[in-house]
N, C-alpha and C. Protein backbone atom coordinates (compact mmCIF):
# COMPACT_ATOMS: atom_id res chain seq x y z
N UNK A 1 12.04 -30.37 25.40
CA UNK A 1 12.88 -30.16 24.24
C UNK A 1 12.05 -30.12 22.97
N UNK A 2 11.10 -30.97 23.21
CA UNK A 2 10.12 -31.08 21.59
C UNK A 2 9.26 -29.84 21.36
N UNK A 3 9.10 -29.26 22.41
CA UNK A 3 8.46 -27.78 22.83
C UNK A 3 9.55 -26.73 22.13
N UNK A 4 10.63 -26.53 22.67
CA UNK A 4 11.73 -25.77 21.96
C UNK A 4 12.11 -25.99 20.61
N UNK A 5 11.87 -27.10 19.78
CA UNK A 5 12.19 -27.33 18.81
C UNK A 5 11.20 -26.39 17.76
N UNK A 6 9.86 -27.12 18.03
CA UNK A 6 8.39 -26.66 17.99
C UNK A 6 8.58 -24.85 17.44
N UNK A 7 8.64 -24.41 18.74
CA UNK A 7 8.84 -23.43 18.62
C UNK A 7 10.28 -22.73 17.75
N UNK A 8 11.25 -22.89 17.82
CA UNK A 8 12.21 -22.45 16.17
C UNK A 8 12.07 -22.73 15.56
N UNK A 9 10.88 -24.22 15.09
CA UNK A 9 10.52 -23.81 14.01
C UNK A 9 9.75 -22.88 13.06
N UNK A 10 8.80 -23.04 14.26
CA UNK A 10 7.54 -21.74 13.78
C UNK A 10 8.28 -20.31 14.10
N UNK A 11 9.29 -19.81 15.15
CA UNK A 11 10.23 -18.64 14.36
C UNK A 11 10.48 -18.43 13.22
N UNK A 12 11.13 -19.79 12.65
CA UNK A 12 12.27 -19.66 11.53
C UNK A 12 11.21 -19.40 10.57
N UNK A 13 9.89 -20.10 10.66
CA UNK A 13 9.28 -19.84 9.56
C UNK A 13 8.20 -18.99 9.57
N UNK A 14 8.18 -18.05 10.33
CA UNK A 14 7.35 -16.90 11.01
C UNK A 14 8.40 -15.73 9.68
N UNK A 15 9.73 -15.82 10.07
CA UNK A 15 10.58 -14.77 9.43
C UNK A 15 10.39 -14.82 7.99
N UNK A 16 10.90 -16.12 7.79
CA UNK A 16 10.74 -16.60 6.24
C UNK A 16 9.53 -16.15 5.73
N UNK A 17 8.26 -16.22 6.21
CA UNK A 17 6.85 -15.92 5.71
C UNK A 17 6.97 -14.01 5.70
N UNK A 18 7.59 -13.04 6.79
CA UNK A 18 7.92 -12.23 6.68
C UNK A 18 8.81 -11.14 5.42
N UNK A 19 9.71 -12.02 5.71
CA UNK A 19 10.70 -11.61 4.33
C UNK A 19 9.56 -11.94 2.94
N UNK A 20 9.32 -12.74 2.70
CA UNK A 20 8.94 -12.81 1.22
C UNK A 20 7.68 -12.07 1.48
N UNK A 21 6.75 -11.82 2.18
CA UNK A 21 5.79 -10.94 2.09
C UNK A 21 5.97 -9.30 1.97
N UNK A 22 7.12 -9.44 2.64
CA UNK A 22 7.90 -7.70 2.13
C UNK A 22 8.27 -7.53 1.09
N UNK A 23 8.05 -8.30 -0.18
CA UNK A 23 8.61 -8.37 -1.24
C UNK A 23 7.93 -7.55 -2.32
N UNK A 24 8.20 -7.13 -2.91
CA UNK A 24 6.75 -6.48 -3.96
C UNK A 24 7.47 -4.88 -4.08
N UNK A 25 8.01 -4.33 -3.28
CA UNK A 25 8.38 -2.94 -3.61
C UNK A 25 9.73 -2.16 -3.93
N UNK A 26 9.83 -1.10 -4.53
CA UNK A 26 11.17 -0.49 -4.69
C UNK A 26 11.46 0.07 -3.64
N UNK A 27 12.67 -0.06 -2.67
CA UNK A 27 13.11 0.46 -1.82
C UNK A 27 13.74 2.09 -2.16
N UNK A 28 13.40 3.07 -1.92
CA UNK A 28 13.37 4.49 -2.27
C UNK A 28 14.59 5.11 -1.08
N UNK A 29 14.11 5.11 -0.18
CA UNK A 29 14.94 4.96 1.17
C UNK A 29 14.68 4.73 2.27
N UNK A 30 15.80 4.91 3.19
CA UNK A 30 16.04 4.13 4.16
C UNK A 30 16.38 5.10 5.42
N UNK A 31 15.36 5.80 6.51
CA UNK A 31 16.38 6.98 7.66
C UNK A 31 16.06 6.36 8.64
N UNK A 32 17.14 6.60 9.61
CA UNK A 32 17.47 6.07 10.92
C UNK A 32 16.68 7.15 12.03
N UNK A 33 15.84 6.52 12.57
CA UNK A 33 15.30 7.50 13.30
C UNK A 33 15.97 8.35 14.72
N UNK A 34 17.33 7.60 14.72
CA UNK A 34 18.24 8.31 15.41
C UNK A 34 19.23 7.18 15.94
N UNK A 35 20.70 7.50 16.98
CA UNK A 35 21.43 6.50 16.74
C UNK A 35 21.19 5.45 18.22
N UNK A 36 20.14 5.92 18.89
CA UNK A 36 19.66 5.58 20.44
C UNK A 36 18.40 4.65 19.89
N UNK A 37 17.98 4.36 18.61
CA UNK A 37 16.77 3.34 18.34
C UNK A 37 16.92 2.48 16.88
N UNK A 38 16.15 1.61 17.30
CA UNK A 38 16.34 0.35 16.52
C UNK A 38 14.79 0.84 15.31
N UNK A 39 14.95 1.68 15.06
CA UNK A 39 13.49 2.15 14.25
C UNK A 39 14.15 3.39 12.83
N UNK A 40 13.12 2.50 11.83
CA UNK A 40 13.94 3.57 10.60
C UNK A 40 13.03 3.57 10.11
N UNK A 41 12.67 4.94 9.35
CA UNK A 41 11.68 5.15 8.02
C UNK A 41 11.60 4.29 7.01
N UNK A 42 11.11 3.47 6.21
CA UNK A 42 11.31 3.02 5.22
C UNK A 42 10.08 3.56 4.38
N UNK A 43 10.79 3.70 2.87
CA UNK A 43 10.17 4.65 1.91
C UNK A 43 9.92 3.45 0.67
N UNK A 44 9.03 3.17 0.47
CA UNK A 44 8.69 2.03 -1.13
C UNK A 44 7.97 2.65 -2.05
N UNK A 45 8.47 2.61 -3.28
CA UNK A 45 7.42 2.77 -4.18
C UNK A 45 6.86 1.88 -5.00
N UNK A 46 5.75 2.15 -5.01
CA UNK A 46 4.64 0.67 -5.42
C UNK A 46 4.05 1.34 -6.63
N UNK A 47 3.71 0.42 -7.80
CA UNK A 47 3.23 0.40 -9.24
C UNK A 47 2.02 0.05 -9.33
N UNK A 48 1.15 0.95 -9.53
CA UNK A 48 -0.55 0.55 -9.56
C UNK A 48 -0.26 -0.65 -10.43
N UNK A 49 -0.48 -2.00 -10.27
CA UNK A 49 -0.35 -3.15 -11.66
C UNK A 49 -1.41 -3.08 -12.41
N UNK A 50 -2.61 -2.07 -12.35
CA UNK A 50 -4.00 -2.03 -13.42
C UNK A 50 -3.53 -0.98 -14.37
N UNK A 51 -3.12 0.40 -13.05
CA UNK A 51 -3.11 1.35 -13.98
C UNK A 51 -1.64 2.09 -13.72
N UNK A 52 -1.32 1.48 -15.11
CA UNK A 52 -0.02 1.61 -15.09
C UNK A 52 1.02 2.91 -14.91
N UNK A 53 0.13 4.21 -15.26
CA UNK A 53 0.79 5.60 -14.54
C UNK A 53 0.41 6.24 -13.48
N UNK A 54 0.43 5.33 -12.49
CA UNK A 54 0.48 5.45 -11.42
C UNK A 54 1.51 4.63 -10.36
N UNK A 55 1.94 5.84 -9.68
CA UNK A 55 3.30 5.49 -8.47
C UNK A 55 2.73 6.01 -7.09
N UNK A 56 2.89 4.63 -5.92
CA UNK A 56 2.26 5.02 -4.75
C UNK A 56 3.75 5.23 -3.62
N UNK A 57 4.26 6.00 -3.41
CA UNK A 57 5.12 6.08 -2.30
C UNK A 57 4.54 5.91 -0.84
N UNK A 58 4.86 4.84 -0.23
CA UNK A 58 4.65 4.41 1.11
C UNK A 58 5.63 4.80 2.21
N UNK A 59 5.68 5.56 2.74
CA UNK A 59 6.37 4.98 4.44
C UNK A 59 6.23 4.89 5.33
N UNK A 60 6.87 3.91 6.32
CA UNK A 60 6.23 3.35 7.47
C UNK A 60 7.25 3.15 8.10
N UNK A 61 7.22 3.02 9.13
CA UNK A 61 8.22 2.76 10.15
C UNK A 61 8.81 1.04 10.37
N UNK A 62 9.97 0.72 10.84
CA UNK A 62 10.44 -0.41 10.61
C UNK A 62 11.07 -0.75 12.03
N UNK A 63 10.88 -1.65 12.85
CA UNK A 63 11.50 -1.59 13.95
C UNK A 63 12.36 -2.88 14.04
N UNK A 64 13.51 -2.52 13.46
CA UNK A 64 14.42 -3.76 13.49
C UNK A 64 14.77 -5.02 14.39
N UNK A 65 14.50 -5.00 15.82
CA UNK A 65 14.44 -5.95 16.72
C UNK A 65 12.98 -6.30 17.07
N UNK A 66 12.03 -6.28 16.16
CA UNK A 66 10.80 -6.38 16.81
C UNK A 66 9.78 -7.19 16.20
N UNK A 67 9.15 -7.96 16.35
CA UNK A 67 8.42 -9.02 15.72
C UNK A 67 7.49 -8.56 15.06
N UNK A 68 6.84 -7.06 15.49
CA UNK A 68 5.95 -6.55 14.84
C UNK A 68 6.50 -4.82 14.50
N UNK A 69 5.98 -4.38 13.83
CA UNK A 69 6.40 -3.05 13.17
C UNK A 69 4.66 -2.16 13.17
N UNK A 70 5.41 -0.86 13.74
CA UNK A 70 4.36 0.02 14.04
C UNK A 70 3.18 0.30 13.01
N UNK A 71 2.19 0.59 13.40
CA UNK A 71 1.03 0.66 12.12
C UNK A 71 0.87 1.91 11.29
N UNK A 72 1.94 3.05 12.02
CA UNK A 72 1.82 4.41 11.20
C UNK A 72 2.54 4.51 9.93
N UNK A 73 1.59 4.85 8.96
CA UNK A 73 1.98 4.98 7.87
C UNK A 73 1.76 6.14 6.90
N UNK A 74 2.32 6.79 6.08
CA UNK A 74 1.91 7.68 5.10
C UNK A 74 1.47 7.07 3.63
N UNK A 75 1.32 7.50 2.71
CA UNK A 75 1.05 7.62 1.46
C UNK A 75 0.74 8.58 0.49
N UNK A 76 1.67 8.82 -0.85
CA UNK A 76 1.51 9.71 -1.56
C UNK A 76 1.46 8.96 -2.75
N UNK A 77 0.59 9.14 -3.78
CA UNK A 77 0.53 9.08 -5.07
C UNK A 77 0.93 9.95 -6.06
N UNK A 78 0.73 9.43 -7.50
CA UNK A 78 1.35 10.66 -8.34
C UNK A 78 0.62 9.61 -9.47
N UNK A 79 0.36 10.85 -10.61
CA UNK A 79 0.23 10.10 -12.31
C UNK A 79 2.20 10.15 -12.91
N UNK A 80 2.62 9.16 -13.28
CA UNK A 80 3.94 9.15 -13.01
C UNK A 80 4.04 8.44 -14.81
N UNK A 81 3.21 8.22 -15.31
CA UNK A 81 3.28 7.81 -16.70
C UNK A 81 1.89 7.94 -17.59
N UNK A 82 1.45 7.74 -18.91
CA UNK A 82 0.05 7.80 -19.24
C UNK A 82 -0.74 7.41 -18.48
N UNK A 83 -2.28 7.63 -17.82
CA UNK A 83 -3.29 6.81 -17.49
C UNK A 83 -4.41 6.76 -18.95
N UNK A 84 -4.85 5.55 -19.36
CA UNK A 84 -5.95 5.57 -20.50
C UNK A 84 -6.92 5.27 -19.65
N UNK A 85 -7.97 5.13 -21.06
CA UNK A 85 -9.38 4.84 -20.66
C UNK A 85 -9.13 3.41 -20.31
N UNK A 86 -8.71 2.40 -21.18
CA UNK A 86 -8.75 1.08 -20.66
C UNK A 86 -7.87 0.64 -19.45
N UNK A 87 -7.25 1.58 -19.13
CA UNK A 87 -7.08 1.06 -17.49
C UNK A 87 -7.81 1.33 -16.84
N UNK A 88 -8.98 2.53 -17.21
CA UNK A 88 -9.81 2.96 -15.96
C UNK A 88 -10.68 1.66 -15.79
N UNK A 89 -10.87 1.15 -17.46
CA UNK A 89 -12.40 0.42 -17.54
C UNK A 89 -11.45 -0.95 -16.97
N UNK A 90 -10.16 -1.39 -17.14
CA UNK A 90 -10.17 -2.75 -15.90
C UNK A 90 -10.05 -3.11 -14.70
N UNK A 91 -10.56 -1.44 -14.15
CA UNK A 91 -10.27 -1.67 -12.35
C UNK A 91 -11.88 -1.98 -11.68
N UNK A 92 -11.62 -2.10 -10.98
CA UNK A 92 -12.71 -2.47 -9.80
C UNK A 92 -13.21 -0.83 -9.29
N UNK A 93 -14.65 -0.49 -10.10
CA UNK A 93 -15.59 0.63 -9.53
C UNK A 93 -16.75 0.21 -8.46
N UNK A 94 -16.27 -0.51 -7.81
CA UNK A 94 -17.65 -0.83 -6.82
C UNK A 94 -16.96 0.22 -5.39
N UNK A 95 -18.00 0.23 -4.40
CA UNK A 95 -18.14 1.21 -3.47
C UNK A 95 -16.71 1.13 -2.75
N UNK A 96 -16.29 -0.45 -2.27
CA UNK A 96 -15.23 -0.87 -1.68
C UNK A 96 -13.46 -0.87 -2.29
N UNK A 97 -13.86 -0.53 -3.91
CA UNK A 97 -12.60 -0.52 -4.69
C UNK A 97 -11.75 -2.33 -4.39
N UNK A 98 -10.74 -2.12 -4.69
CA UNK A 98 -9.96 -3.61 -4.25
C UNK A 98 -8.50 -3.22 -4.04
N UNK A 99 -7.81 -4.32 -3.65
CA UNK A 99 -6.86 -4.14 -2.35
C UNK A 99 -5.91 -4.01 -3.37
N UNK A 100 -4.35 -3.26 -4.05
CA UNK A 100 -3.39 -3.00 -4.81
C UNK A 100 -2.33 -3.78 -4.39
N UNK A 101 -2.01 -3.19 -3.00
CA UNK A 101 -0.65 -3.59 -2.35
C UNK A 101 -1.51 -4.21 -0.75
N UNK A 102 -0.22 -5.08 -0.65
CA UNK A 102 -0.50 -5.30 0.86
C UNK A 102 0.73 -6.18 1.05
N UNK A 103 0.93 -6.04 2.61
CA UNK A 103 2.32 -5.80 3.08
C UNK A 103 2.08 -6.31 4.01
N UNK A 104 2.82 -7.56 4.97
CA UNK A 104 2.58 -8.04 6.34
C UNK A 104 3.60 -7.42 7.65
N UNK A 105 3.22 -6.87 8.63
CA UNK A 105 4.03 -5.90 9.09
C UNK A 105 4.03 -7.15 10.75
N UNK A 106 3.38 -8.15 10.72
CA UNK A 106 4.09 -8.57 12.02
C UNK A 106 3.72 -9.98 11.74
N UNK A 107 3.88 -10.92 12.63
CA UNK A 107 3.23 -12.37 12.69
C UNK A 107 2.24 -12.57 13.24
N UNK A 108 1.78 -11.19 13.72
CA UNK A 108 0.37 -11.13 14.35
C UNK A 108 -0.67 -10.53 13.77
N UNK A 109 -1.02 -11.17 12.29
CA UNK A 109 -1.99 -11.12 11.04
C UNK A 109 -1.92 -9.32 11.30
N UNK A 110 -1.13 -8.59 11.48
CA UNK A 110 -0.86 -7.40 11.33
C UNK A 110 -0.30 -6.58 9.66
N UNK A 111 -1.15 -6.42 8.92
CA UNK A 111 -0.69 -5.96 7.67
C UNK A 111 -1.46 -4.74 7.17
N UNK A 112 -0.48 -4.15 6.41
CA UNK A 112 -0.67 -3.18 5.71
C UNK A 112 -1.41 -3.31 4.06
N UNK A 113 -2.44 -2.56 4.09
CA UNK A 113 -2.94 -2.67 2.61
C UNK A 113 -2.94 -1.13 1.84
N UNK A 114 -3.16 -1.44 0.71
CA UNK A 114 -3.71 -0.54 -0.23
C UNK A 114 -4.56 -0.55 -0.99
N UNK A 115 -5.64 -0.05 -0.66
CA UNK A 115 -7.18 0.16 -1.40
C UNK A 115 -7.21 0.91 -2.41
N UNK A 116 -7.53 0.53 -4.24
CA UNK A 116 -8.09 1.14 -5.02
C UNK A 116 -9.29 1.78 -4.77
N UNK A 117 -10.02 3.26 -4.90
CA UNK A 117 -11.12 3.55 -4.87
C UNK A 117 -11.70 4.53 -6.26
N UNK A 118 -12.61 3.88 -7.08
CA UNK A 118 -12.73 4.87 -8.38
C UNK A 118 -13.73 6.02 -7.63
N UNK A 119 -13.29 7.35 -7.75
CA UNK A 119 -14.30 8.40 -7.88
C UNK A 119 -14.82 8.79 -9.09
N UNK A 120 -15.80 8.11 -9.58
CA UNK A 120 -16.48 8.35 -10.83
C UNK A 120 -17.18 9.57 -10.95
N UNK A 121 -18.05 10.41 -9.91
CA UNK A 121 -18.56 11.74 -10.28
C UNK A 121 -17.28 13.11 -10.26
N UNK A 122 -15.93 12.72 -9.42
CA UNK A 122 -14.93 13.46 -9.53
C UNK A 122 -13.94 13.00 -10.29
N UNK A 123 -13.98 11.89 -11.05
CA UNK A 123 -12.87 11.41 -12.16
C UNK A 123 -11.85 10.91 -11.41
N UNK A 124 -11.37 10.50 -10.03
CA UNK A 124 -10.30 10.95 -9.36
C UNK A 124 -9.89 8.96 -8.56
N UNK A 125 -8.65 8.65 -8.64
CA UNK A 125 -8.61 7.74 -8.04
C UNK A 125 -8.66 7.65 -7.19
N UNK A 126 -8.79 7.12 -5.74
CA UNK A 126 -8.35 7.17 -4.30
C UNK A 126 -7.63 6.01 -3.97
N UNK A 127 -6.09 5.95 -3.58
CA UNK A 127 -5.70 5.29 -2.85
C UNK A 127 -5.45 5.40 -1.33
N UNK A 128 -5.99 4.21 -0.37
CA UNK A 128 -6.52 4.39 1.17
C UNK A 128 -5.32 3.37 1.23
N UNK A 129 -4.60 4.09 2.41
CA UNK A 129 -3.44 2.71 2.96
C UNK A 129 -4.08 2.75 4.34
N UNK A 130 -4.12 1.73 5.12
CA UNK A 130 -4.54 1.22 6.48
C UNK A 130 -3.97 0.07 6.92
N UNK A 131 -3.80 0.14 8.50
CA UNK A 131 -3.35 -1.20 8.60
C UNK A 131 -4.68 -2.42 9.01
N UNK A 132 -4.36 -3.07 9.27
CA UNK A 132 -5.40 -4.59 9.33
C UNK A 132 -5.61 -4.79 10.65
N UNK A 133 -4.89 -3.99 11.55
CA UNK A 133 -5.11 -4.37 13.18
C UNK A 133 -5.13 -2.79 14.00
N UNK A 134 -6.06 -2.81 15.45
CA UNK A 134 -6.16 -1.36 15.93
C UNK A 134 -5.14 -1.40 16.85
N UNK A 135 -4.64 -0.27 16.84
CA UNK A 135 -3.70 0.04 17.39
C UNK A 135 -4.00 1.24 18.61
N UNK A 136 -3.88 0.93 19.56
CA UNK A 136 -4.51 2.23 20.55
C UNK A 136 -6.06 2.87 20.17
N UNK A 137 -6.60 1.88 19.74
CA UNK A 137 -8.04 2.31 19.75
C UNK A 137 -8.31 2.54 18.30
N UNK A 138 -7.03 2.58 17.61
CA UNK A 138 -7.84 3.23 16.49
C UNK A 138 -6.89 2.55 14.83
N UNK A 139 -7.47 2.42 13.92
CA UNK A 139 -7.10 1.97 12.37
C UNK A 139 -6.27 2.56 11.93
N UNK A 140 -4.95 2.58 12.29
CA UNK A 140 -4.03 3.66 10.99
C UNK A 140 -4.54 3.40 9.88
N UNK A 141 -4.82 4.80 8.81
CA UNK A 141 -4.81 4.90 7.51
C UNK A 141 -4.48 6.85 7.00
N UNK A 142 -4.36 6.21 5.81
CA UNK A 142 -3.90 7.75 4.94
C UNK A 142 -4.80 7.36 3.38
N UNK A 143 -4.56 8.83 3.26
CA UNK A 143 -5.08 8.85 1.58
C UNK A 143 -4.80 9.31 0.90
N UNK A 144 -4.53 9.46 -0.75
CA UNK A 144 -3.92 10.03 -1.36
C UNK A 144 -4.47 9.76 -2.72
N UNK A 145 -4.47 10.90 -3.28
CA UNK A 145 -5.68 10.81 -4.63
C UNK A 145 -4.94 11.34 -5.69
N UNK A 146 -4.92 11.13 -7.16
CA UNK A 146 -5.10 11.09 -7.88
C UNK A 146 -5.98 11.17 -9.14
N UNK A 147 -5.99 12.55 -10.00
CA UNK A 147 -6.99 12.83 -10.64
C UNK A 147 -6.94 12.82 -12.11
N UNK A 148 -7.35 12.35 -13.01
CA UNK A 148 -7.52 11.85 -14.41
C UNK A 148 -7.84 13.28 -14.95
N UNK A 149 -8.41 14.13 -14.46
CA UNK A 149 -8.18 15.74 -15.33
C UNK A 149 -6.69 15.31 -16.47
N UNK A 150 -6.89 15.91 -17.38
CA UNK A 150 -5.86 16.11 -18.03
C UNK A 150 -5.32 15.02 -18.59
N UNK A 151 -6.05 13.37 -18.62
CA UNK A 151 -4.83 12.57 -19.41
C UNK A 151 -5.90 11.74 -19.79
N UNK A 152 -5.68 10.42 -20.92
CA UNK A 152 -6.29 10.00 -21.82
C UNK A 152 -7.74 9.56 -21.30
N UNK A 153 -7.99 8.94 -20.13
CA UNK A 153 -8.87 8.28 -19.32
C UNK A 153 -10.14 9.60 -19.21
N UNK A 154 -9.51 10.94 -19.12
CA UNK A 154 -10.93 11.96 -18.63
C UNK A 154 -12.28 12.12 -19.84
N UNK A 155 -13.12 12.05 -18.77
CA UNK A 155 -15.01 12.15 -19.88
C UNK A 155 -14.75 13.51 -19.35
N UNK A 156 -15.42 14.20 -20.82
CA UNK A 156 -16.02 15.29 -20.02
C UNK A 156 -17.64 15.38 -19.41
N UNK A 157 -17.47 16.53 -18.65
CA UNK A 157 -18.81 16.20 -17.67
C UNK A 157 -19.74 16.40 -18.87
N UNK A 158 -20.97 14.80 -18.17
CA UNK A 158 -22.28 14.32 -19.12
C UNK A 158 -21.96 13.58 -19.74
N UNK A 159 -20.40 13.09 -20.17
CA UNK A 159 -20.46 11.65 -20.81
C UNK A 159 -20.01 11.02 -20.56
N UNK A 160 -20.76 9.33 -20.72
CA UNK A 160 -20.37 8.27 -20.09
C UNK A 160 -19.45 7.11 -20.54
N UNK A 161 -19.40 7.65 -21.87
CA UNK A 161 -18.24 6.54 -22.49
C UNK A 161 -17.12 7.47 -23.19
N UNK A 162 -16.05 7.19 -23.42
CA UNK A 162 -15.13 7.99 -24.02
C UNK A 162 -14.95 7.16 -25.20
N UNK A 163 -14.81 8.03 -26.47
CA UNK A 163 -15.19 8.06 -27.65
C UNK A 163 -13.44 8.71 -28.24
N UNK A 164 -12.92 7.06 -29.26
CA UNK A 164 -11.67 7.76 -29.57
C UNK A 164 -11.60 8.22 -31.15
């Protein structure tokens, strides 16, 4: 019995740790992948928090009876408001970029991230979504870029500081 107990608890609080880790995004929508499965698209849109005109649309699959949720995912970006120079200059330009979003998709340290990446010789952001665990051999990820052509943040080529 102390075994069974044991265990609903670490359910109850397996879910609980679930739910609030799903927390963070705008729910965009919601499709049923048909009326024979317990599996639906889910669509979020996520807010670069550095650089603020930027919108990342995520979706991934959701498998409603299932402790863990599949690792395939898409991602699309967009410049969705101004980008400046001083958002470029407070992000993270090192080789690895840093993590934006991240999302726990099972209780089995299974999560979804989102990687900032600056392309400094192409001006261009890169956001990399992947999941954290292999799945049939291999890393789900996607990419989706974003390019500073055209809005307050762009040098032109040969210079290294922008000058207002």
């Amino acid at each position: 019995m102390k075994i069974l107990a044991r265990l609903t608890k670490i359910s109850t609080a397996a879910v609980i740790f679930l739910g609030l880790t799903a927390c963070g995004g705008d729910d965009v929508a919601k499709v049923s992948l048909g009326l024979f499965t317990t599996k639906d698209v889910i669509i979020d849109a996520r807010h670069d928090p550095k650089v603020n005109g930027v919108t990342c649309h995520i979706s991934r699959i959701e498998a409603n009876l299932s402790l863990a949720d599949p690792s395939d995912m898409s991602i699309s970006c967009r410049q969705t408001g101004p980008i400046t120079a001083a958002d470029i200059a407070g992000i993270d330009k090192s080789k690895n970029g840093e993590i934006v979003f991240k999302q726990s998709l099972s209780i089995l340290f299974k999560s979804l991230k989102v990687r900032r990446i600056y392309d400094a010789e192409n001006q261009t952001l890169l956001y990399l979504s992947y999941s954290t665990k292999e799945t049939k051999g291999s890393h789900k990820h996607a990419l989706s870029t974003v390019p500073l052509y055209n809005t307050a943040a762009w040098l032109e080529p040969g210079k290294t500081d922008k000058v207002n």
